[in-house]
N, C-alpha and C. Protein backbone atom coordinates (compact mmCIF):
# COMPACT_ATOMS: atom_id res chain seq x y z
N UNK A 1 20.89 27.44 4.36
CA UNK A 1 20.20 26.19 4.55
C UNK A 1 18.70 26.42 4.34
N UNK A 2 18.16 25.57 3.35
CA UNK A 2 16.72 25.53 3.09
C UNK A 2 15.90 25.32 4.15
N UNK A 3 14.38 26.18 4.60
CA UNK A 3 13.49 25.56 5.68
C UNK A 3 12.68 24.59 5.37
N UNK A 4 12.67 23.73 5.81
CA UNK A 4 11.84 22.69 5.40
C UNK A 4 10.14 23.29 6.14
N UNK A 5 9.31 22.78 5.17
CA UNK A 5 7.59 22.92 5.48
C UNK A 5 7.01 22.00 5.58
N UNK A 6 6.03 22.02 7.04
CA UNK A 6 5.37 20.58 7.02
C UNK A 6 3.86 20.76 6.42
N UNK A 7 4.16 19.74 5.67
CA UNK A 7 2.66 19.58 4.47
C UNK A 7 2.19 18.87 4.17
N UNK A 8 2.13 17.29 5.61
CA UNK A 8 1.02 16.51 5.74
C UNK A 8 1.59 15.88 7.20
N UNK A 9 0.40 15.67 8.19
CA UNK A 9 0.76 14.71 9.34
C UNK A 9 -0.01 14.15 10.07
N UNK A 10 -0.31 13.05 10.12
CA UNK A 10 -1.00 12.43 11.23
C UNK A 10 -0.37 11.88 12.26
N UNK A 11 -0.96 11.93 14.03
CA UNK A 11 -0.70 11.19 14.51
C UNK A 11 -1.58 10.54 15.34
N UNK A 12 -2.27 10.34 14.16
CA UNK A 12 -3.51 9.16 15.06
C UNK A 12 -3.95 9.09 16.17
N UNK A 13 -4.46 10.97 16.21
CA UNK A 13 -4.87 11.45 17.93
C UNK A 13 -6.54 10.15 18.15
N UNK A 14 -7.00 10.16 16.99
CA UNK A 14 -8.65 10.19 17.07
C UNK A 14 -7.85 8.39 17.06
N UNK A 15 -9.58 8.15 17.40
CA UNK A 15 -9.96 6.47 17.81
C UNK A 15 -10.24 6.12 16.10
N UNK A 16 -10.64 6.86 15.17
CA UNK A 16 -11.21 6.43 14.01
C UNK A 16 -10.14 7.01 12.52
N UNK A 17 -10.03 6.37 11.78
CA UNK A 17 -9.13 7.35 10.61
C UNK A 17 -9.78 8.28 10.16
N UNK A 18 -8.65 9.51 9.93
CA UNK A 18 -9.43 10.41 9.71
C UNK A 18 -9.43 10.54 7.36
N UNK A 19 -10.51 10.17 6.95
CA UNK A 19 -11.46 10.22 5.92
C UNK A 19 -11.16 11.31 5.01
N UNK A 20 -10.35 12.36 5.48
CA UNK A 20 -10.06 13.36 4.78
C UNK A 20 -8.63 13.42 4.49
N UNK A 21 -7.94 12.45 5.15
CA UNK A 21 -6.62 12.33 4.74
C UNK A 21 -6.17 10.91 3.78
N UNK A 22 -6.98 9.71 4.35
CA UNK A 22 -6.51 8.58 4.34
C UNK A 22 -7.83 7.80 3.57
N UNK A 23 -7.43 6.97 2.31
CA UNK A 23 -8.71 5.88 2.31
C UNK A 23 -7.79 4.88 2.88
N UNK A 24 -8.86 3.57 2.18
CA UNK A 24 -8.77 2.04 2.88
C UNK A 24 -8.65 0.97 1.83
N UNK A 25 -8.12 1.90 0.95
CA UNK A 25 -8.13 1.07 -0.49
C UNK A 25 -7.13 1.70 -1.53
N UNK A 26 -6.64 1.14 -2.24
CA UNK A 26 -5.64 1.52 -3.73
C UNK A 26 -6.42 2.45 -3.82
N UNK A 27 -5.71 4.03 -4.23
CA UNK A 27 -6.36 5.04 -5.20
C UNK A 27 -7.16 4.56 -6.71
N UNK A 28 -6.75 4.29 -6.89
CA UNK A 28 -6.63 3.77 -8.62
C UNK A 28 -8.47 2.81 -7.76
N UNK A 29 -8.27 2.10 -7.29
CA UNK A 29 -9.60 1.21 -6.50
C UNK A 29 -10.83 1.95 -6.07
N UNK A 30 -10.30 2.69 -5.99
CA UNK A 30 -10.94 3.89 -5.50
C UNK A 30 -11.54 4.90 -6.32
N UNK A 31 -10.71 5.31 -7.01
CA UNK A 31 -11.70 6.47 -7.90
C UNK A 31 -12.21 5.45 -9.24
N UNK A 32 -11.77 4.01 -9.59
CA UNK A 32 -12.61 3.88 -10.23
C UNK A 32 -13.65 2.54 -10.06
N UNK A 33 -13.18 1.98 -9.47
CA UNK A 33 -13.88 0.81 -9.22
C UNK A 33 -15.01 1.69 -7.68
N UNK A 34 -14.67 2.33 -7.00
CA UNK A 34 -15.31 2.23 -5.83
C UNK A 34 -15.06 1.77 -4.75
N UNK A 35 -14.11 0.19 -5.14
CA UNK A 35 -14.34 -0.99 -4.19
C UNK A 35 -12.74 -1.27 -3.94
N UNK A 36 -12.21 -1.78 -3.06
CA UNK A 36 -11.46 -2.73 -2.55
C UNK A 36 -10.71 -3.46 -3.61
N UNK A 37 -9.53 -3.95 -3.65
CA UNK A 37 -8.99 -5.36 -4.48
C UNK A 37 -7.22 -5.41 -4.08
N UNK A 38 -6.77 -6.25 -4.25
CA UNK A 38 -5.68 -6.92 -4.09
C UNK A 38 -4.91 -7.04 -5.34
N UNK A 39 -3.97 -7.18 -5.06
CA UNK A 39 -3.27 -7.55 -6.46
C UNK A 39 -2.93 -9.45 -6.81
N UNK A 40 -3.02 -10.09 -7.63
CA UNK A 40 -2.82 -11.33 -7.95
C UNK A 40 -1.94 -12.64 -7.57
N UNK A 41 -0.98 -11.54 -7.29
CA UNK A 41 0.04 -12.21 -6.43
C UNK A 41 0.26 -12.15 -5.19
N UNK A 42 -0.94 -11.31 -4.86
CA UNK A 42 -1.31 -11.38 -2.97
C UNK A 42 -2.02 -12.49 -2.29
N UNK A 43 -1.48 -12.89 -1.45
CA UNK A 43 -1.99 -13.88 -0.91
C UNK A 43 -3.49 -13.77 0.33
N UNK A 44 -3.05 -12.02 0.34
CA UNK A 44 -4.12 -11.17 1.21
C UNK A 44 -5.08 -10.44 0.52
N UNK A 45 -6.11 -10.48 0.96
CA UNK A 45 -7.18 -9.40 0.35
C UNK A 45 -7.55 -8.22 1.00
N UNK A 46 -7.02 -6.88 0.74
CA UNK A 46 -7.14 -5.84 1.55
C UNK A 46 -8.47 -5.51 1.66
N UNK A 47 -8.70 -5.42 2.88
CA UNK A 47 -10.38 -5.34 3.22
C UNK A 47 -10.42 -3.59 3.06
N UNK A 48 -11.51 -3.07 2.97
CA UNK A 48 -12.19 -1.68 3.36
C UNK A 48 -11.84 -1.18 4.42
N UNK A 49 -10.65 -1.53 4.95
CA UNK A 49 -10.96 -0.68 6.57
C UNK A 49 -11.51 -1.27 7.71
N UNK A 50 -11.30 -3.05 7.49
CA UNK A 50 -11.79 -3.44 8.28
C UNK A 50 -10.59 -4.58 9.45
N UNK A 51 -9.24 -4.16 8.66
CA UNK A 51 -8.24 -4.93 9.22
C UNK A 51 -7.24 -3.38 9.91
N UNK A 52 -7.89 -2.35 10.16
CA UNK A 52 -7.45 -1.35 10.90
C UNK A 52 -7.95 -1.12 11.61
N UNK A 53 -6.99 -0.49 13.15
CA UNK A 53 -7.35 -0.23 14.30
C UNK A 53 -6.47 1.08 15.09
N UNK A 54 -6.85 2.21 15.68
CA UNK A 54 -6.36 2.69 16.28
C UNK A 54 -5.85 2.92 17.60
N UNK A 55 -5.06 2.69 18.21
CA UNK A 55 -5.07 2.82 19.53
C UNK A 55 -3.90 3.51 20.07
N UNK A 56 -4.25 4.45 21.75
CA UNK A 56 -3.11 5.20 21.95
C UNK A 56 -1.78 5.79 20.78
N UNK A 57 -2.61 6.52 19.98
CA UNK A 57 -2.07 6.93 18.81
C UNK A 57 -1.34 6.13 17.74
N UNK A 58 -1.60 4.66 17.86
CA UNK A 58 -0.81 3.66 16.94
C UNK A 58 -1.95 3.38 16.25
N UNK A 59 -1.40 3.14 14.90
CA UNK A 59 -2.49 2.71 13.59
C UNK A 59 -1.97 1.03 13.50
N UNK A 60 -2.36 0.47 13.57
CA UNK A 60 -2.35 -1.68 13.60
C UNK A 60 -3.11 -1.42 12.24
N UNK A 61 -2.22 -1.98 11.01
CA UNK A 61 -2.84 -2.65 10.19
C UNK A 61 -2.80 -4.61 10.57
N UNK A 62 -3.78 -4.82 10.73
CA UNK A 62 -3.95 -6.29 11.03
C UNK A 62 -3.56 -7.14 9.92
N UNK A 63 -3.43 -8.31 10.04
CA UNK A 63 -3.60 -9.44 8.98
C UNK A 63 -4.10 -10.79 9.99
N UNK A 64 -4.91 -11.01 9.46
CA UNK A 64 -6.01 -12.59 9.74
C UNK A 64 -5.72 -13.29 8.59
N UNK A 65 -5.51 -14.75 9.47
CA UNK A 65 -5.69 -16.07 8.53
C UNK A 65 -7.46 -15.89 8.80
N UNK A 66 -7.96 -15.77 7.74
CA UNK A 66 -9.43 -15.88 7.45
C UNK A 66 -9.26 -16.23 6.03
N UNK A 67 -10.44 -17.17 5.54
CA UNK A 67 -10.41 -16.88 3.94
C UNK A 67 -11.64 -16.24 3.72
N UNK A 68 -11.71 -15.77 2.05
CA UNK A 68 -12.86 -14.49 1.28
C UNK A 68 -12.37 -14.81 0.31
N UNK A 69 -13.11 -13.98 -0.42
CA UNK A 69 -13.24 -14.08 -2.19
C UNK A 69 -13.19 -12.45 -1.94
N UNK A 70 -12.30 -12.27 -3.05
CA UNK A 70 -12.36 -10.80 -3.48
C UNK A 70 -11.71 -10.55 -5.11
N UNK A 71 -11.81 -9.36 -5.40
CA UNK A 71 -11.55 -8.92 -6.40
C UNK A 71 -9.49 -8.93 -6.54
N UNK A 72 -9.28 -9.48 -7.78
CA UNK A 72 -7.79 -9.31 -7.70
C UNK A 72 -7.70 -8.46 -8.78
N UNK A 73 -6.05 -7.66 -9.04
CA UNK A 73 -5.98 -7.34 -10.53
C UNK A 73 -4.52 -8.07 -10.81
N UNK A 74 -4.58 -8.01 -12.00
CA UNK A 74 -3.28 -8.48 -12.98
C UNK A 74 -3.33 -7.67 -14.16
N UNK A 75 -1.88 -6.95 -14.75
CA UNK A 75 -2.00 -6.24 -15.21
C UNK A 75 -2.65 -6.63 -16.81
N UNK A 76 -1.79 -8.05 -17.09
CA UNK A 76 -2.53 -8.34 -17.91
C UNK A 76 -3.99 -9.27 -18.32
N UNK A 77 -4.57 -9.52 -17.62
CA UNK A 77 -5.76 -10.29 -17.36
C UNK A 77 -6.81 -9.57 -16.81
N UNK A 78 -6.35 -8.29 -15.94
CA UNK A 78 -7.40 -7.23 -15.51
C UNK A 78 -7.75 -7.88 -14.52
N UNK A 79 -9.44 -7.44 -13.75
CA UNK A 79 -9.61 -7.89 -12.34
C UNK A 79 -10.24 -9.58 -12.78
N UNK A 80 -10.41 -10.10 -11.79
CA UNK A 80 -11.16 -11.61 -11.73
C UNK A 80 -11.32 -11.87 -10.68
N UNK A 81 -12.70 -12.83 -9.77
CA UNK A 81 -12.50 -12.62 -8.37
C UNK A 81 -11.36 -13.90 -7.99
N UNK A 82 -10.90 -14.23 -7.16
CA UNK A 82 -9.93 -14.88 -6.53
C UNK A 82 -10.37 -14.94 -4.81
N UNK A 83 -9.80 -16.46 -4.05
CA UNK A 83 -9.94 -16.66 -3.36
C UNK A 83 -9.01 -16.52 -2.32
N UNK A 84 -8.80 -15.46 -1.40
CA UNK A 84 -7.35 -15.58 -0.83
C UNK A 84 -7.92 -16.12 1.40
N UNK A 85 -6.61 -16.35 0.96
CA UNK A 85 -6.67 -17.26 2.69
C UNK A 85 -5.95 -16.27 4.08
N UNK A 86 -5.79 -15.04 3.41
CA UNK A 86 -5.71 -13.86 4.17
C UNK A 86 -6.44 -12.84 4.41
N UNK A 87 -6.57 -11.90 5.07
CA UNK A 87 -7.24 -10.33 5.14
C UNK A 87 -5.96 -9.60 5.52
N UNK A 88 -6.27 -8.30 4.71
CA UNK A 88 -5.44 -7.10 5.75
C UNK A 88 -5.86 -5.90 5.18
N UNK A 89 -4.74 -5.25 5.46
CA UNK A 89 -4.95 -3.75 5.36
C UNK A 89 -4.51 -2.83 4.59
N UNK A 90 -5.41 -1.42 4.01
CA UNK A 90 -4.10 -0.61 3.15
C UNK A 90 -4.59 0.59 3.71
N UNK A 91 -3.64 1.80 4.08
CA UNK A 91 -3.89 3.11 3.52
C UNK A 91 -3.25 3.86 3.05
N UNK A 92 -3.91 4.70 1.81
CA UNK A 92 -3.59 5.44 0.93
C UNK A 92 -3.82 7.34 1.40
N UNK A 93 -2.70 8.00 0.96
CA UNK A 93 -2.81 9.38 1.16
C UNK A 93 -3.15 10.02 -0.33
N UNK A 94 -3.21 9.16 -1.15
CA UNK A 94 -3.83 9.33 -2.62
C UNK A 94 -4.82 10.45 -3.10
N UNK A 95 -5.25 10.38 -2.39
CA UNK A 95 -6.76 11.19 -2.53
C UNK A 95 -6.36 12.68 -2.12
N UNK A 96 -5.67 13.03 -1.05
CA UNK A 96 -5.57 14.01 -0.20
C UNK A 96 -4.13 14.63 -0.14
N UNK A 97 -3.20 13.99 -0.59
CA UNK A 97 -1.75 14.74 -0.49
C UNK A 97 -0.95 13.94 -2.03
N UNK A 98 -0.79 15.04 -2.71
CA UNK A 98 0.78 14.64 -3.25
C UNK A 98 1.89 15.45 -2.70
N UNK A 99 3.04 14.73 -3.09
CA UNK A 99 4.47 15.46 -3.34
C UNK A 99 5.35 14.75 -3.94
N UNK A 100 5.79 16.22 -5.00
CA UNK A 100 6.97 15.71 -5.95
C UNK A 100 8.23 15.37 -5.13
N UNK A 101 8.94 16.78 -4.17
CA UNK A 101 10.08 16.65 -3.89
C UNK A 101 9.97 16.51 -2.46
N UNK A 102 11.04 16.84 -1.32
CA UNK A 102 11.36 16.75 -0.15
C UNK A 102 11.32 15.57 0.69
N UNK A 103 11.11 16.03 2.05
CA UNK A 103 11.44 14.87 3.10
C UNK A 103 10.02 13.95 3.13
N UNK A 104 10.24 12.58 3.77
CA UNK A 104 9.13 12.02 3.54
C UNK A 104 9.43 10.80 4.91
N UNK A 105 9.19 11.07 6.07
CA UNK A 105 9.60 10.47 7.34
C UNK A 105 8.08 9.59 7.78
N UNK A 106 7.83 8.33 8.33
CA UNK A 106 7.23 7.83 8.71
C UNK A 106 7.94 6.37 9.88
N UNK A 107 7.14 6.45 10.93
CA UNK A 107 7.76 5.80 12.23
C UNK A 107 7.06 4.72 12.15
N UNK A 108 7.85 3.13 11.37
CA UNK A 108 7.22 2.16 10.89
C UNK A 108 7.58 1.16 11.91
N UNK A 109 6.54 -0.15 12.75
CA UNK A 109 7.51 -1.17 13.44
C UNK A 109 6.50 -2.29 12.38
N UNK A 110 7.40 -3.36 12.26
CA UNK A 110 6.59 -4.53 11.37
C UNK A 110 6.65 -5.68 12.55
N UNK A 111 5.38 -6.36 12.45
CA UNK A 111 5.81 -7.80 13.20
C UNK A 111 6.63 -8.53 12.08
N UNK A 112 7.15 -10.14 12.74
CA UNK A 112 7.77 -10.78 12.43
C UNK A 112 7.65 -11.39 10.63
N UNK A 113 7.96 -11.00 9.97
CA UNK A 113 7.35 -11.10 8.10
C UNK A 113 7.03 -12.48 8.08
N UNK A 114 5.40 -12.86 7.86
CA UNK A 114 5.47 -14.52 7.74
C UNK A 114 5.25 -14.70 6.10
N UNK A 115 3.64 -15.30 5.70
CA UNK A 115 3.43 -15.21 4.39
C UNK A 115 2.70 -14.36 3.59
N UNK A 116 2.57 -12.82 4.63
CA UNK A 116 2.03 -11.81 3.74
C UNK A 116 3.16 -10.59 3.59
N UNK A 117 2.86 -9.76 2.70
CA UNK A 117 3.95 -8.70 2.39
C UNK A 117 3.47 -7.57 3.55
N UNK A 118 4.58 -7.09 4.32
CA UNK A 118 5.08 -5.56 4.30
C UNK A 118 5.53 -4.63 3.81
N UNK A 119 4.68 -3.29 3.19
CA UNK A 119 5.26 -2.59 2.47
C UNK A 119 5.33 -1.32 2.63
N UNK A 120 5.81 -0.19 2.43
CA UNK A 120 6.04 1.04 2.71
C UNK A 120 6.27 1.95 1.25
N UNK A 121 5.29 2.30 0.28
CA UNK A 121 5.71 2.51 -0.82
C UNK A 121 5.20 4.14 -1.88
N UNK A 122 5.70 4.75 -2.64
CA UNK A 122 5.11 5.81 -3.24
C UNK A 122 5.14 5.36 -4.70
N UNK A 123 3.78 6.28 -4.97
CA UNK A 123 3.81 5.88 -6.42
C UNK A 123 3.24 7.25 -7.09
N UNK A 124 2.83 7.87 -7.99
CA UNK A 124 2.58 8.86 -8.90
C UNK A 124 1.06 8.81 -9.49
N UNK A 125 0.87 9.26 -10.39
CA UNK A 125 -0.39 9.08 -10.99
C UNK A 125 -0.81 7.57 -12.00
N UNK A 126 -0.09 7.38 -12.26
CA UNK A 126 0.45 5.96 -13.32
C UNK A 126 0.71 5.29 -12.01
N UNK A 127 0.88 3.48 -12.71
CA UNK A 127 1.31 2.25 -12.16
C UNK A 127 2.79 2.74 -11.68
N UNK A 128 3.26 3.11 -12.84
CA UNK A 128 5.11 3.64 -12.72
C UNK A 128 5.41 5.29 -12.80
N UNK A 129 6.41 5.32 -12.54
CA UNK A 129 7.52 4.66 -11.59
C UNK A 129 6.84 4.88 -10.17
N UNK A 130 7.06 3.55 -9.63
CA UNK A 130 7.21 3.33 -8.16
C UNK A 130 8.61 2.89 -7.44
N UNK A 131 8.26 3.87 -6.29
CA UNK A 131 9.35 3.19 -5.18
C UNK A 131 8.78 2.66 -3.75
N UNK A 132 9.78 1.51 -3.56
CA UNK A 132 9.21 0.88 -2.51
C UNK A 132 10.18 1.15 -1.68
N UNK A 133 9.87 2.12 -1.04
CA UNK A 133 10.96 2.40 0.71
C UNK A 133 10.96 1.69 1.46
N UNK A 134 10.08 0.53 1.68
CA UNK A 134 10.49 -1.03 1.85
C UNK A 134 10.08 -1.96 1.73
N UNK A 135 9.67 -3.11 1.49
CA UNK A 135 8.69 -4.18 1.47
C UNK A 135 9.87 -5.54 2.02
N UNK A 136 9.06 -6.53 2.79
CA UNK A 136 8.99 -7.18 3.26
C UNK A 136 9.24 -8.73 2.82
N UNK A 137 10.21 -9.48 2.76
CA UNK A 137 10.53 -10.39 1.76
C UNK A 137 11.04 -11.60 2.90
N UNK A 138 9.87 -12.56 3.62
CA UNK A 138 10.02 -13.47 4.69
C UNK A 138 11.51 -12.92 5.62
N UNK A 139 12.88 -12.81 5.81
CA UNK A 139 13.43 -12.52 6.82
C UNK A 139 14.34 -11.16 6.18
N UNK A 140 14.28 -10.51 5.07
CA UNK A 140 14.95 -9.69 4.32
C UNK A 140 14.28 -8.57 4.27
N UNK A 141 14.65 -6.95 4.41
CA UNK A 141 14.00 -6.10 3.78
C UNK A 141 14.37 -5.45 2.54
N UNK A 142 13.56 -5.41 1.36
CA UNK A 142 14.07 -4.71 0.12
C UNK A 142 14.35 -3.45 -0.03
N UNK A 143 14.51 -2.37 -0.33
CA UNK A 143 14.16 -1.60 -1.42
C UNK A 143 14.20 -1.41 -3.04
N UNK A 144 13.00 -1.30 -3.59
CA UNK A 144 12.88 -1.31 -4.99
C UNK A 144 12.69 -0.09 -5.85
N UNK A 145 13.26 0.35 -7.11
CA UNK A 145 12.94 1.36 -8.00
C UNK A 145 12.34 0.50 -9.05
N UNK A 146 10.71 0.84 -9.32
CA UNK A 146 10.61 0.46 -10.28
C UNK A 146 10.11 1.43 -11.61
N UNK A 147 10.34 1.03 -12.86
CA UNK A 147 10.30 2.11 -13.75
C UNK A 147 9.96 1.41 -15.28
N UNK A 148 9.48 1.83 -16.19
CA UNK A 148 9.08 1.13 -17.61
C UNK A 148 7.75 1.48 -18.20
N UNK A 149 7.53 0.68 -18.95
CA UNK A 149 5.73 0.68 -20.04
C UNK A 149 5.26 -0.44 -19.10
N UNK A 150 4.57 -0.61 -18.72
CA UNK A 150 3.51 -1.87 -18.47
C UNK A 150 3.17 -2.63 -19.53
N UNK A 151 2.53 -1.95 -20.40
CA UNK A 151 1.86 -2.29 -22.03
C UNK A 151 3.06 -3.00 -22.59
N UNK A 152 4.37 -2.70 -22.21
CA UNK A 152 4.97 -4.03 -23.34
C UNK A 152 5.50 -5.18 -22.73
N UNK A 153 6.12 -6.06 -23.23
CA UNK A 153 6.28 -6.88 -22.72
C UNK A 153 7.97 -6.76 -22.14
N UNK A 154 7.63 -7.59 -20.98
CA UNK A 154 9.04 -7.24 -20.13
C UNK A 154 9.06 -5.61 -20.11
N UNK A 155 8.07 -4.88 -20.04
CA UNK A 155 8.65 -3.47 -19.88
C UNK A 155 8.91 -3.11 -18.99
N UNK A 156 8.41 -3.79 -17.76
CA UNK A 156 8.76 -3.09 -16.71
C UNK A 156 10.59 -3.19 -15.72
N UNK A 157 10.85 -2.75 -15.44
CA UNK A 157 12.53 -2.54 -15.01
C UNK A 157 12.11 -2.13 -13.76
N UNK A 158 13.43 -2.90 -13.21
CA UNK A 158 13.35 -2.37 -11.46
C UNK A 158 14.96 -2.73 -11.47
N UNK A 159 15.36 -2.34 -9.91
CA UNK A 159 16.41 -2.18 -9.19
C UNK A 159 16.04 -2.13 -7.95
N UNK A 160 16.85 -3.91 -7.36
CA UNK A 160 16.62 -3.87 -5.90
C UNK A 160 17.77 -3.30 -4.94
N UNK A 161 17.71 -3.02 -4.11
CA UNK A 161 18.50 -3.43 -2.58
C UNK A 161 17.97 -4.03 -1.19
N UNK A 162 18.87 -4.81 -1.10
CA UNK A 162 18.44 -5.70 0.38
C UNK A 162 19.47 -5.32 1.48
């Protein structure tokens, strides 16, 4: 029987995220924009780190009915700003951990799914292939494989389960 090695963990001893593991934004947002953005079909605009909170070792990503203007992307239209009537939250281990193979355990509770997404997801260096270990679909949970070109049309392919 193989030993398994542990080779990333937080448990949100500290009051603040810790900066060397985690940003507050899409990788991809991150190393090139700098800034923050949402994707087009979000109805939320992931703030900087400002819809997270730590407490007694639990990480609360928040979501507020607030509205903002922020940056969206679409793959084909690129960014544009957009007005969304949500805030929330992201963090990324992007910066600070990959892995190709092994175990990959995280102790998730969601509130009740209203009109923003829950998601739980890995992705690679590219858009694709991604998997979504779960996202959030009003009273349903998915899982998705997704896989293809972006660049063509209809390229992209997925496979759900609910």
């Amino acid at each position: 029987m193989k030993t398994l090695t542990l080779r990333f963990e937080d448990d949100f001893i500290s009051k603040k995220l810790d900066a060397s593991k985690w940003i507050t934004r899409y990788f991809w947002g991150d190393k090139i924009l700098k800034d923050a953005y949402s994707l087009a079909t979000d109805q939320h605009f992931l703030t900087d780190g400002e819809n997270i909170e730590i407490t007694n070792s639990t990480l609360k990503i928040n979501t507020r009915q607030e509205e903002v203007t922020g940056k969206a992307w679409d793959p084909l239209l690129g960014f544009f700003p957009k007005d969304f009537k949500y805030t929330s939250g992201i963090i990324s281990s992007g910066k600070s951990f990959r892995q190709q193979f092994g175990v990959i355990q995280a102790k998730i509770r969601l509130n009740k799914p209203g009109k923003v997404t829950h998601a739980f997801w890995m992705t690679g260096d590219r858009i694709l292939p991604q998997i979504d270990i779960f996202k959030s679909d009003n009273s349903k949970l998915l899982m998705t494989n997704f896989w293809g070109n972006i660049t063509e049309k209809e390229g992209i392919r997925k496979n759900t389960v609910s």
